[in-house]
Structures are given as C-alpha cells and as structure tokens.
N, C-alpha and C. Protein backbone atom coordinates (compact mmCIF):
# COMPACT_ATOMS: atom_id res chain seq x y z
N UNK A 1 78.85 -63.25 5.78
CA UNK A 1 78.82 -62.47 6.99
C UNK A 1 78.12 -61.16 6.73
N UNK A 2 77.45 -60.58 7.63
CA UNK A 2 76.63 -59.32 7.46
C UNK A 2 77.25 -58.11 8.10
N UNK A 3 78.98 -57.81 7.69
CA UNK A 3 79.62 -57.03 7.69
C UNK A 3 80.62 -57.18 6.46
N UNK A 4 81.22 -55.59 6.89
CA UNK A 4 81.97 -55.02 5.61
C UNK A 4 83.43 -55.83 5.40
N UNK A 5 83.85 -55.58 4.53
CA UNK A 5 84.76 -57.05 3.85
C UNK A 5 85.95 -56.37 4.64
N UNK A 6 85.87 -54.88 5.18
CA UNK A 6 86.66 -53.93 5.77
C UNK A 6 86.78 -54.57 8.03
N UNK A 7 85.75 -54.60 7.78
CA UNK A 7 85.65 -54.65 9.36
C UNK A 7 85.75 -56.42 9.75
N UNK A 8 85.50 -57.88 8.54
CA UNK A 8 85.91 -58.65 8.46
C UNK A 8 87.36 -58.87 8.64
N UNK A 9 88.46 -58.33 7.65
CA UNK A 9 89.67 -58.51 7.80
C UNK A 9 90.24 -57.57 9.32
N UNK A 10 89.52 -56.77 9.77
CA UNK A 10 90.06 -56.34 11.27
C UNK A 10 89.86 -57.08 11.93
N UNK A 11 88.53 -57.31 11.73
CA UNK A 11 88.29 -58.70 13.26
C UNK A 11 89.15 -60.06 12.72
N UNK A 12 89.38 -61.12 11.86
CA UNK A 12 90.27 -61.48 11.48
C UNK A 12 91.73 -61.56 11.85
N UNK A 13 92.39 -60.15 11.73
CA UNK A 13 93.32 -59.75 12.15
C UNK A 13 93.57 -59.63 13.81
N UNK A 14 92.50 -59.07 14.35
CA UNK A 14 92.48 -59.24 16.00
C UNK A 14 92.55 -60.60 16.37
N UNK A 15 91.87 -61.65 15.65
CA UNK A 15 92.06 -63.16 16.30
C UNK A 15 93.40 -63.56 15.84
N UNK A 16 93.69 -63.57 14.40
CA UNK A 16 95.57 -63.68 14.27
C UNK A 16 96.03 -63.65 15.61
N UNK A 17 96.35 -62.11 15.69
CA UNK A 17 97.05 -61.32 16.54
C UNK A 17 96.78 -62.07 18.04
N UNK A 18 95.53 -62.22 18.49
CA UNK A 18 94.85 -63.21 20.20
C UNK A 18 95.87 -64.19 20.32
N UNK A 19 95.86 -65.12 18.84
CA UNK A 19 96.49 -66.45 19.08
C UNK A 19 98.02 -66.40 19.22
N UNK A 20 98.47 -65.74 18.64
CA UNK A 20 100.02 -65.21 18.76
C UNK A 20 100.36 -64.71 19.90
N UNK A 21 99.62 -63.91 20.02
CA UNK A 21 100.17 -62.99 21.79
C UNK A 21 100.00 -64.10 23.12
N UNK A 22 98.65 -64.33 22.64
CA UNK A 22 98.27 -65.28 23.74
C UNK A 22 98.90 -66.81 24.18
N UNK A 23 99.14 -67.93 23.17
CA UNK A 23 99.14 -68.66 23.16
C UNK A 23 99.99 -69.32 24.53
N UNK A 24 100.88 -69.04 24.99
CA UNK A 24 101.68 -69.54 25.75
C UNK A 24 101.62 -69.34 27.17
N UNK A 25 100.47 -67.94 27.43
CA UNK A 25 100.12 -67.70 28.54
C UNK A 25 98.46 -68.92 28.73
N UNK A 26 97.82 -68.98 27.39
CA UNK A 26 96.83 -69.97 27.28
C UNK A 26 96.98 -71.62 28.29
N UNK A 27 98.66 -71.73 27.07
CA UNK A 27 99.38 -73.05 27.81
C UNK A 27 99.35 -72.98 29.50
N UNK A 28 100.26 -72.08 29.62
CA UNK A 28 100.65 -72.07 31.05
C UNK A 28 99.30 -72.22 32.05
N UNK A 29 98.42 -71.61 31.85
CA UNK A 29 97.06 -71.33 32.86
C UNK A 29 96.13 -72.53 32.49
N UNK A 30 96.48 -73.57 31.69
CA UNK A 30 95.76 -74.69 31.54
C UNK A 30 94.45 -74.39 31.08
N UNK A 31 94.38 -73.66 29.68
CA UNK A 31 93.67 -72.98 29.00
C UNK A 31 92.87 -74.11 28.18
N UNK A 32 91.96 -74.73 27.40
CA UNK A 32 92.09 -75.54 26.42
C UNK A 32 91.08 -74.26 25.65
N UNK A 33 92.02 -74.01 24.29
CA UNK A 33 90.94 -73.05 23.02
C UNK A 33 90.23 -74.18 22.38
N UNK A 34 89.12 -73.68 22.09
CA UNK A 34 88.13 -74.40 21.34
C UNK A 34 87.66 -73.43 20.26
N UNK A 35 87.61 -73.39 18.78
CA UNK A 35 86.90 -72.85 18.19
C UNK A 35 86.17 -73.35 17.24
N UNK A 36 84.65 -73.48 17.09
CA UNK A 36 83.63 -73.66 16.95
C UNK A 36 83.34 -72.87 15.31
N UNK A 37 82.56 -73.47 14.45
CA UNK A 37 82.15 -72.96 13.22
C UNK A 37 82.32 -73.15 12.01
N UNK A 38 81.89 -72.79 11.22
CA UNK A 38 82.12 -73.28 9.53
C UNK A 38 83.61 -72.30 9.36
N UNK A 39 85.01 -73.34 9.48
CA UNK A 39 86.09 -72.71 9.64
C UNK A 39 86.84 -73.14 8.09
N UNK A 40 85.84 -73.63 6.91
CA UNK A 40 86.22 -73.60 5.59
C UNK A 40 86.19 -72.00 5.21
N UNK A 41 84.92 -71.02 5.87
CA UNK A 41 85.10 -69.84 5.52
C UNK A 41 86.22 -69.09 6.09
N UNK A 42 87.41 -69.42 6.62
CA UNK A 42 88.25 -68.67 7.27
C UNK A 42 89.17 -68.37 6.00
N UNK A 43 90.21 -67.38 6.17
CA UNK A 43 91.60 -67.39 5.95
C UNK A 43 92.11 -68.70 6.10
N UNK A 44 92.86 -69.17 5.01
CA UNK A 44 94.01 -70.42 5.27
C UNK A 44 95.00 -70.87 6.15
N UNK A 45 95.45 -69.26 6.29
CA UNK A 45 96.72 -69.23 7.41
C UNK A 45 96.06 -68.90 9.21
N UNK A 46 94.73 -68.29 9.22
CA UNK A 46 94.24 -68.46 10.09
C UNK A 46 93.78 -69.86 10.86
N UNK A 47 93.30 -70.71 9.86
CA UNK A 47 92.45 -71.97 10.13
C UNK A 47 93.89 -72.76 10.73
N UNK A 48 94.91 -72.21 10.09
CA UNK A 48 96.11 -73.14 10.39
C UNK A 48 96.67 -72.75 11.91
N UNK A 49 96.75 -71.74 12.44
CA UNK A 49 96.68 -70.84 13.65
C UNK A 49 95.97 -71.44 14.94
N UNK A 50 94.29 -71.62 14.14
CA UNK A 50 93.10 -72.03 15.11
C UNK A 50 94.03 -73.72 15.51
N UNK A 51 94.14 -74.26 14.72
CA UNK A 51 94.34 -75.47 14.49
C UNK A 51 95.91 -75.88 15.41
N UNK A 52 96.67 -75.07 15.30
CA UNK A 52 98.02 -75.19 16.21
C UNK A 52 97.58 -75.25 17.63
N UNK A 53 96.84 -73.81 17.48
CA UNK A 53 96.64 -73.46 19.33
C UNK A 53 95.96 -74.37 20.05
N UNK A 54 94.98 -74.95 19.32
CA UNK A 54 94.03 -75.93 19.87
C UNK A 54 94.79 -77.46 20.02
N UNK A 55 95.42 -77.67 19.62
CA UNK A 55 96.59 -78.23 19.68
C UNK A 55 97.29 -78.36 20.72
N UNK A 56 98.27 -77.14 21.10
CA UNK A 56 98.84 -76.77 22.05
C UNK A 56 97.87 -76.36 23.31
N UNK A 57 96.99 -76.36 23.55
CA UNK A 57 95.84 -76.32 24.66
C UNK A 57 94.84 -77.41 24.98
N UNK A 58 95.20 -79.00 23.77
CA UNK A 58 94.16 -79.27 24.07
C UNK A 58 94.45 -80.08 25.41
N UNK A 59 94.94 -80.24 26.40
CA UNK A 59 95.43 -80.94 27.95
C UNK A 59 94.84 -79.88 28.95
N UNK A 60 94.17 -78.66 28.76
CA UNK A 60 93.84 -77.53 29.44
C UNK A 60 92.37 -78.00 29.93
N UNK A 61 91.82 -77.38 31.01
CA UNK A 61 91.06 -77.87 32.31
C UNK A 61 90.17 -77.13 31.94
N UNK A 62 90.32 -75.93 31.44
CA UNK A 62 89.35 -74.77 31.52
C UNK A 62 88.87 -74.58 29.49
N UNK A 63 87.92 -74.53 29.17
CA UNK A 63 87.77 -74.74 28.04
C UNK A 63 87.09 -72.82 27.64
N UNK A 64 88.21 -72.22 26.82
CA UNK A 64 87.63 -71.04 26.54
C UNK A 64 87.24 -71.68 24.74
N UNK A 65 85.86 -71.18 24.68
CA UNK A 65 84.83 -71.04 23.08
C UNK A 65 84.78 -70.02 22.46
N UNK A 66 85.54 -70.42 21.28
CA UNK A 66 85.18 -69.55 20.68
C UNK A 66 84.72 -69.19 19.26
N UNK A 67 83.49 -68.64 18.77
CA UNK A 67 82.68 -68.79 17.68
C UNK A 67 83.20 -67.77 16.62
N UNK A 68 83.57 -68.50 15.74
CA UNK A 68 84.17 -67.74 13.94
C UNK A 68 83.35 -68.38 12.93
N UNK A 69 82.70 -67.55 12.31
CA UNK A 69 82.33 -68.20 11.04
C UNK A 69 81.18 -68.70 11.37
N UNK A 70 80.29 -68.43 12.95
CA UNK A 70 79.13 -69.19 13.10
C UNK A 70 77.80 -68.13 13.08
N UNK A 71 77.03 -69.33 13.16
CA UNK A 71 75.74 -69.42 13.10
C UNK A 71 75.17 -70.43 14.43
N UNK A 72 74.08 -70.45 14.98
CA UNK A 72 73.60 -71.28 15.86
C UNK A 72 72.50 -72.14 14.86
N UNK A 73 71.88 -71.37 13.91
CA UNK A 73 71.04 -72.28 12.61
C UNK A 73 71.99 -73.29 11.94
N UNK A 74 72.90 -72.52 11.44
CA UNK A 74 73.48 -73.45 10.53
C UNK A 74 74.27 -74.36 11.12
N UNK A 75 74.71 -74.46 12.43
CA UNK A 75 75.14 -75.56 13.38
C UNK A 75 74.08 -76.55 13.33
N UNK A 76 73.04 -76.20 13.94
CA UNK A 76 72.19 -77.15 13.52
C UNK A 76 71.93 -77.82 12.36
N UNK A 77 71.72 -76.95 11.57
CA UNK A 77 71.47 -77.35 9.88
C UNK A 77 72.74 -78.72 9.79
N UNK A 78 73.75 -78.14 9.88
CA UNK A 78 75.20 -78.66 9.87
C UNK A 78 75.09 -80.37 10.55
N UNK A 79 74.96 -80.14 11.82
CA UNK A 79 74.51 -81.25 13.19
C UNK A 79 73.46 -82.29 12.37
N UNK A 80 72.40 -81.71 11.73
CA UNK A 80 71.55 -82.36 11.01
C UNK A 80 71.63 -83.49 10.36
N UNK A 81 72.47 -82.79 9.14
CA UNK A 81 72.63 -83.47 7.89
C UNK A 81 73.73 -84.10 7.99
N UNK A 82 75.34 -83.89 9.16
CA UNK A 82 75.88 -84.74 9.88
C UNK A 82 75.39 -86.57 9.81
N UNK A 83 74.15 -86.03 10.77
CA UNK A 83 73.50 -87.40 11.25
C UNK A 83 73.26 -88.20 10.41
N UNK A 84 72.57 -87.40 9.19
CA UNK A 84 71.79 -88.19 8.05
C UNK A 84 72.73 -88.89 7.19
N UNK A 85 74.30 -88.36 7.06
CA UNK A 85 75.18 -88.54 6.94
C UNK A 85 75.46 -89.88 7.29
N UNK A 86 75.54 -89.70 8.44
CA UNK A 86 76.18 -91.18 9.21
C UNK A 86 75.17 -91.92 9.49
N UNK A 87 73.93 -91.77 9.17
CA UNK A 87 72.91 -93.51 8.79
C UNK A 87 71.94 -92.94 9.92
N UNK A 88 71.84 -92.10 10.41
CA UNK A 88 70.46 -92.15 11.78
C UNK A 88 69.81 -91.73 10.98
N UNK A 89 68.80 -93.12 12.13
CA UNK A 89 67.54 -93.18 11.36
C UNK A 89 66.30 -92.25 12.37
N UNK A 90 66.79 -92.24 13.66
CA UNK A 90 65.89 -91.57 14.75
C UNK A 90 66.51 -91.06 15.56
N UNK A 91 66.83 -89.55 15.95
CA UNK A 91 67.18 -88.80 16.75
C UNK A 91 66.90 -88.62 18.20
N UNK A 92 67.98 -88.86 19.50
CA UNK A 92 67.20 -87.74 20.53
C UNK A 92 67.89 -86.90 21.34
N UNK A 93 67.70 -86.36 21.96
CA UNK A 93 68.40 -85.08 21.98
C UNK A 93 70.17 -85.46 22.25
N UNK A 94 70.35 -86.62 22.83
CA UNK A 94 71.49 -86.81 23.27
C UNK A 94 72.08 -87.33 21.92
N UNK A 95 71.50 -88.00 20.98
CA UNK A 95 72.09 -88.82 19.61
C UNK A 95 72.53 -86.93 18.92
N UNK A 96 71.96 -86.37 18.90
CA UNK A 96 71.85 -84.93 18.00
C UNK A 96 72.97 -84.72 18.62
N UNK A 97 73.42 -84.20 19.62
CA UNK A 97 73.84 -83.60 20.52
C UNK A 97 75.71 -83.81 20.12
N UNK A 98 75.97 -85.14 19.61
CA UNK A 98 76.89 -85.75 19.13
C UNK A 98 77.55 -84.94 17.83
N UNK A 99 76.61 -84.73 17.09
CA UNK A 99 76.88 -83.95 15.81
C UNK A 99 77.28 -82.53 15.53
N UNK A 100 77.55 -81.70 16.74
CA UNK A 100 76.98 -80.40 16.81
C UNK A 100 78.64 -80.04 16.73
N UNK A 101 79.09 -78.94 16.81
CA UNK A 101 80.71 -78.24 16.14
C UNK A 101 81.50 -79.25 17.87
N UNK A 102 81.18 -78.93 18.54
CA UNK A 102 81.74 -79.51 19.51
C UNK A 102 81.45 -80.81 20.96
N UNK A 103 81.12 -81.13 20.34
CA UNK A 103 80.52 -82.42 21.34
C UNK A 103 81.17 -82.63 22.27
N UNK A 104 82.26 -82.64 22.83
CA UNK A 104 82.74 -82.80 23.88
C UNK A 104 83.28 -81.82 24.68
N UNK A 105 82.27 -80.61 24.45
CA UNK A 105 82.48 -79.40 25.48
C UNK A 105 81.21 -79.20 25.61
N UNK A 106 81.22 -78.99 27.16
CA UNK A 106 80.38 -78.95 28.23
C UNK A 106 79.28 -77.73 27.35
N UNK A 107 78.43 -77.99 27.81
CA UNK A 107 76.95 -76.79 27.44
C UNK A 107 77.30 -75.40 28.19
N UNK A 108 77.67 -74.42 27.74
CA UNK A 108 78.19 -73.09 28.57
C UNK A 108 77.12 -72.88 29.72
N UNK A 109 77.88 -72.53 30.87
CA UNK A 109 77.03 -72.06 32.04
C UNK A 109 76.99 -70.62 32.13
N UNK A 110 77.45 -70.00 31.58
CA UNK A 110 77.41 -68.54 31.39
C UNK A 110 77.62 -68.27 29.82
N UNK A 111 76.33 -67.62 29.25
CA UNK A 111 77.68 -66.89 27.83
C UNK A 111 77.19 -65.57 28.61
N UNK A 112 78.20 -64.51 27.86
CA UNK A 112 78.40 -62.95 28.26
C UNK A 112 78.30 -62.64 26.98
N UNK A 113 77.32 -61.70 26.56
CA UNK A 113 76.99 -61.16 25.57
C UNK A 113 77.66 -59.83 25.54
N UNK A 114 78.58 -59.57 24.32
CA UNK A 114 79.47 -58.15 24.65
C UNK A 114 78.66 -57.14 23.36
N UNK A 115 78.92 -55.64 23.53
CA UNK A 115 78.29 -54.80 22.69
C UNK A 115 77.13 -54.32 23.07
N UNK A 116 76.81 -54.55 24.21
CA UNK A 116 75.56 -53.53 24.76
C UNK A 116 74.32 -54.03 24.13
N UNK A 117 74.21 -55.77 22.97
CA UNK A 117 72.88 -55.53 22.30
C UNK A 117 72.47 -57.46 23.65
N UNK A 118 71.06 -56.90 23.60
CA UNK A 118 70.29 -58.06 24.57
C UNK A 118 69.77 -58.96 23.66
N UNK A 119 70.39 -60.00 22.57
CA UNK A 119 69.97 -60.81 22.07
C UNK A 119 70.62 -61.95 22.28
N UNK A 120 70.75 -63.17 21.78
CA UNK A 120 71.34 -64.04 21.14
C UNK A 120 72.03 -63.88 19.84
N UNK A 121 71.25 -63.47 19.25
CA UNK A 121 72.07 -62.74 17.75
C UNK A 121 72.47 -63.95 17.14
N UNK A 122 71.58 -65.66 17.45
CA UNK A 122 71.71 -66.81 16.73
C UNK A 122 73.41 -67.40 17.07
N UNK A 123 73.90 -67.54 18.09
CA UNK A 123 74.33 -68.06 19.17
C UNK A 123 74.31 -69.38 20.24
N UNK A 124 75.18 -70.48 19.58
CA UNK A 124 74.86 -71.21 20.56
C UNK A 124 73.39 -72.06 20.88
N UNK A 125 72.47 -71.78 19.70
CA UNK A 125 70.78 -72.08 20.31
C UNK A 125 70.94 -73.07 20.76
N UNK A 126 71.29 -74.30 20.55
CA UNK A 126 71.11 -75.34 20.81
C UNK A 126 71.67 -75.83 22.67
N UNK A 127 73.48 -75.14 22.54
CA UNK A 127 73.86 -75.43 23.91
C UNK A 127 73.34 -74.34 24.75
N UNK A 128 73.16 -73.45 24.61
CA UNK A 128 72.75 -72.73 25.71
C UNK A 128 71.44 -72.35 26.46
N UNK A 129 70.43 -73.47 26.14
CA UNK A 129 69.09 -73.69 26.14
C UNK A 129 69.13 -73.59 27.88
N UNK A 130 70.12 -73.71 28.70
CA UNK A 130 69.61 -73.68 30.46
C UNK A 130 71.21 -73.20 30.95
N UNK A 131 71.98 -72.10 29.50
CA UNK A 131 72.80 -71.03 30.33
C UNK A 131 72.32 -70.10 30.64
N UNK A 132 73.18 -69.12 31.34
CA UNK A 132 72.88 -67.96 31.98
C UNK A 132 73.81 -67.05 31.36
N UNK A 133 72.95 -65.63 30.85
CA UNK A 133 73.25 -64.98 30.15
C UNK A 133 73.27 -63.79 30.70
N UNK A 134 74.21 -63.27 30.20
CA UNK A 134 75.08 -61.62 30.88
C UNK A 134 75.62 -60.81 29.92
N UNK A 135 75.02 -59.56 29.91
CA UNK A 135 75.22 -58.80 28.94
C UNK A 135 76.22 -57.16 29.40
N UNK A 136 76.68 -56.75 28.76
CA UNK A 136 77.98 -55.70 28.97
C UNK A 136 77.62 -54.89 27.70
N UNK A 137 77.76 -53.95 27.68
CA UNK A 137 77.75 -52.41 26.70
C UNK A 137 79.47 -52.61 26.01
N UNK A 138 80.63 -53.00 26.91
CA UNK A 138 81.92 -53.17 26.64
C UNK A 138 81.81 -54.19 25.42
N UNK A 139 82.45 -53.07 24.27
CA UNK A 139 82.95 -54.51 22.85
C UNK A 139 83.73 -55.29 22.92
N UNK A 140 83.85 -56.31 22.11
CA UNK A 140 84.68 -57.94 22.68
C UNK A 140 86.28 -57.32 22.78
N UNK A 141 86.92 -56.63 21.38
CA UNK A 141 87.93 -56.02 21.65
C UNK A 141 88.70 -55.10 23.30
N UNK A 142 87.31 -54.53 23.63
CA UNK A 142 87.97 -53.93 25.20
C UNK A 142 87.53 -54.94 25.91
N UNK A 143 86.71 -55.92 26.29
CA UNK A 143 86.70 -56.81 27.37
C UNK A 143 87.60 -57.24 28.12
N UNK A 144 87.72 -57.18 29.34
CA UNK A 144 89.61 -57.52 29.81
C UNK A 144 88.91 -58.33 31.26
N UNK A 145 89.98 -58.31 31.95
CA UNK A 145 89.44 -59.17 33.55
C UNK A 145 88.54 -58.37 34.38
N UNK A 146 88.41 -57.19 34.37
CA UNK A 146 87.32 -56.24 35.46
C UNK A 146 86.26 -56.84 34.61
N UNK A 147 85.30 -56.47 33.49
CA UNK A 147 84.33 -56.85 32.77
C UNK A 147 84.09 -58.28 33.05
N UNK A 148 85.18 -59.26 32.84
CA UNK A 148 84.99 -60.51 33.35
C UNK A 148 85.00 -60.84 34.41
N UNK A 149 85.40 -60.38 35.40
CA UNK A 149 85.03 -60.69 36.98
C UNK A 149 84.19 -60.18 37.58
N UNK A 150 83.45 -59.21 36.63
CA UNK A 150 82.26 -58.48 37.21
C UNK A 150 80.83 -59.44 36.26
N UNK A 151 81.17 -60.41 35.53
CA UNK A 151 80.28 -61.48 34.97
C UNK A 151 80.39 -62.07 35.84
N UNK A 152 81.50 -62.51 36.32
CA UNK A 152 81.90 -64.36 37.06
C UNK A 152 81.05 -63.88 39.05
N UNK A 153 81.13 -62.50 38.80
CA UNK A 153 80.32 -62.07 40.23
C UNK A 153 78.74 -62.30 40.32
N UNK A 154 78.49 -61.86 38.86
CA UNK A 154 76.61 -61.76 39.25
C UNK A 154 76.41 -63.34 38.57
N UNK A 155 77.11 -64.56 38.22
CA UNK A 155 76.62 -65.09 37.58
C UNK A 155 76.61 -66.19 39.34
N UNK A 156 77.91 -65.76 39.96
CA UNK A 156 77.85 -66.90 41.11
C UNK A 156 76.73 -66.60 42.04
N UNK A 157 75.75 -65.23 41.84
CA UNK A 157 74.91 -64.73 43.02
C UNK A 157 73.53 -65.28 42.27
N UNK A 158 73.25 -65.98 41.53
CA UNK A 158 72.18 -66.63 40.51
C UNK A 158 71.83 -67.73 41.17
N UNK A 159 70.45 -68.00 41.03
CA UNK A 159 70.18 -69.55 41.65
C UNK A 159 69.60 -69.52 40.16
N UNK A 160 70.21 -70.97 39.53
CA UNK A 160 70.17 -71.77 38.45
C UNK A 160 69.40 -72.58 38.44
N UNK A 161 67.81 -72.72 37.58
CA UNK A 161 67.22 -73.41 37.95
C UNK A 161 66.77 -74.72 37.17
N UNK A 162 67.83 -74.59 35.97
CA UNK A 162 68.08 -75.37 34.93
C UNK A 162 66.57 -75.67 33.79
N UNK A 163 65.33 -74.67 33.76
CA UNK A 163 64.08 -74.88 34.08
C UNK A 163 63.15 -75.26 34.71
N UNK A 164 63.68 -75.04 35.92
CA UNK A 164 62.63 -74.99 37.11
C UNK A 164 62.00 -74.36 37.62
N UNK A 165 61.13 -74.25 38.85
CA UNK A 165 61.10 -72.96 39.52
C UNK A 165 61.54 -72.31 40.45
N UNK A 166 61.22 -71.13 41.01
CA UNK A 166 61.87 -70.61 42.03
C UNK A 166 61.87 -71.99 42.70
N UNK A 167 62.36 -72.07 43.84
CA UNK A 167 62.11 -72.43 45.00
C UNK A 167 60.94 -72.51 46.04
N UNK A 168 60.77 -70.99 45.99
CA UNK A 168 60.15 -70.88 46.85
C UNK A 168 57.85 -70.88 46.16
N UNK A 169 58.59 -71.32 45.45
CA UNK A 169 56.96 -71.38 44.24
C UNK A 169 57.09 -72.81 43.74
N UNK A 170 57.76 -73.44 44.18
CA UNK A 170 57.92 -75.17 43.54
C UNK A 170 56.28 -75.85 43.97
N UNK A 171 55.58 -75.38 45.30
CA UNK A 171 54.73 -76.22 45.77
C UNK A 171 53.36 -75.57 44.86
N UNK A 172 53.47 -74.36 44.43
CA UNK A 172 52.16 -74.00 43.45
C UNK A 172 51.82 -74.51 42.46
C-alpha cells in the first residue's frame, strides 16, 4: 500500500469498527456487504469480520462494495491468471468477466469518488467502463446520507448513455 503503516492501521481500524457498529442495521435494511480484493493482505481477525458480515448480509437486495486491499490492475492481473488457471483457452469479455473479485455483482452504476481527487486512482477499471462517476471534496470517513443523497440526486438527473450518443446527435 502507498501509505504509512500509521494511517494503514487507522483505516483498518475504522473498517473493524463499520462492521461492528453497523452490522445489524446492514441486516435489517436488506443490506448485502460485499468486499472485494486481495483480502490475504488483511489483518486475520479482520478478514474474519469481512467474512461474518458478508455472511450475515448475504439475502440483502441492495449490494454495498467495498474495496480493501485493491487494485483495479491487479484484479485483472488476478481475473487473468484465474482463467489460465482453470484451462481457458480463449477469452471474451463475458468468459473474463467470471473471474474478476466479484462476479455476481452487478457493474456499479454510480461510483462516488470521495477526497476531492478526479481520478480513478485504479478502481474498478474493468466494471466501471459505462458507470457514472461523482466526485465530493468530503473524505470517506465524513461521508454520511446528505453527501450521499446529494450523489443519488445528480446521478438520477443524468441521461446514461452506456456509450452512446447524446440523443439529440444520434442522426450525425
């Protein structure tokens, strides 16, 4: 990771702490947690945490993602050698697609980029090739429901064009 071994064990500690506080309000609201990533690099007692909650959420409607320990390269990399793994001999996007940290969650229709920076920051490359992306100055730690309902506002006023064009330029 390309932070301090200091600001690792805080953030660390803040997801502990998410899954504990949270978990039962997760349940109740028909939450399903998903977390995504090379989760051999975790804490032991964390991975065991990730692994309960997801557990206890996985019957939930609404699928919240969430990325520890990732990379959007090395998912791929990962997804890759997966395949090669299991005998494919020829890839296409839907055979790949199988291999990737989570295959049976939907391609995000929104990510919200928190921290004020306008990148990807190697994120998701693969699923989020025709999401819609929203960015906030607010760090993930303060993000609460105003920040998120002020995403879930400009993302419903979007015409999605999945790579298309406008509309009104389709006939040019």
């Amino acid at each position: 990771w390309k932070r301090s071994p200091e600001e690792v064990s805080g953030l660390m500690k803040l997801l502990s702490t998410f899954i504990s506080g949270k978990r039962a309000q997760l349940v109740r609201e028909g939450v399903r947690f998903r977390a995504v990533g090379r989760r051999k690099d975790l804490p032991d007692a964390l991975q065991k945490q990730i692994a309960e909650l997801e557990e206890a959420t996985k019957e939930g409607s609404f699928t919240l993602l969430v990325a520890l320990s990732y990379g959007g390269r090395a998912e791929i990399v990962d997804a890759a050698n997966a395949a090669l793994s299991a005998g494919e001999k020829e890839l296409t996007e839907e055979t790949f697609a199988r291999y990737l940290y989570a295959p049976d969650v939907p391609d995000p229709d929104l990510v919200i980029r928190t921290s004020g920076e306008c990148r990807t920051s190697n994120f998701l490359l693969w699923e989020s090739a025709y999401s819609e992306y929203w960015f906030t100055p607010v760090l993930w730690p303060d993000f609460g429901k105003e920040e998120f309902e002020r995403a879930l506002a400009d993302f419903a006023s979007r015409e999605r064009r999945m790579g298309g064009r406008i509309a009104h330029d389709a006939g040019r």
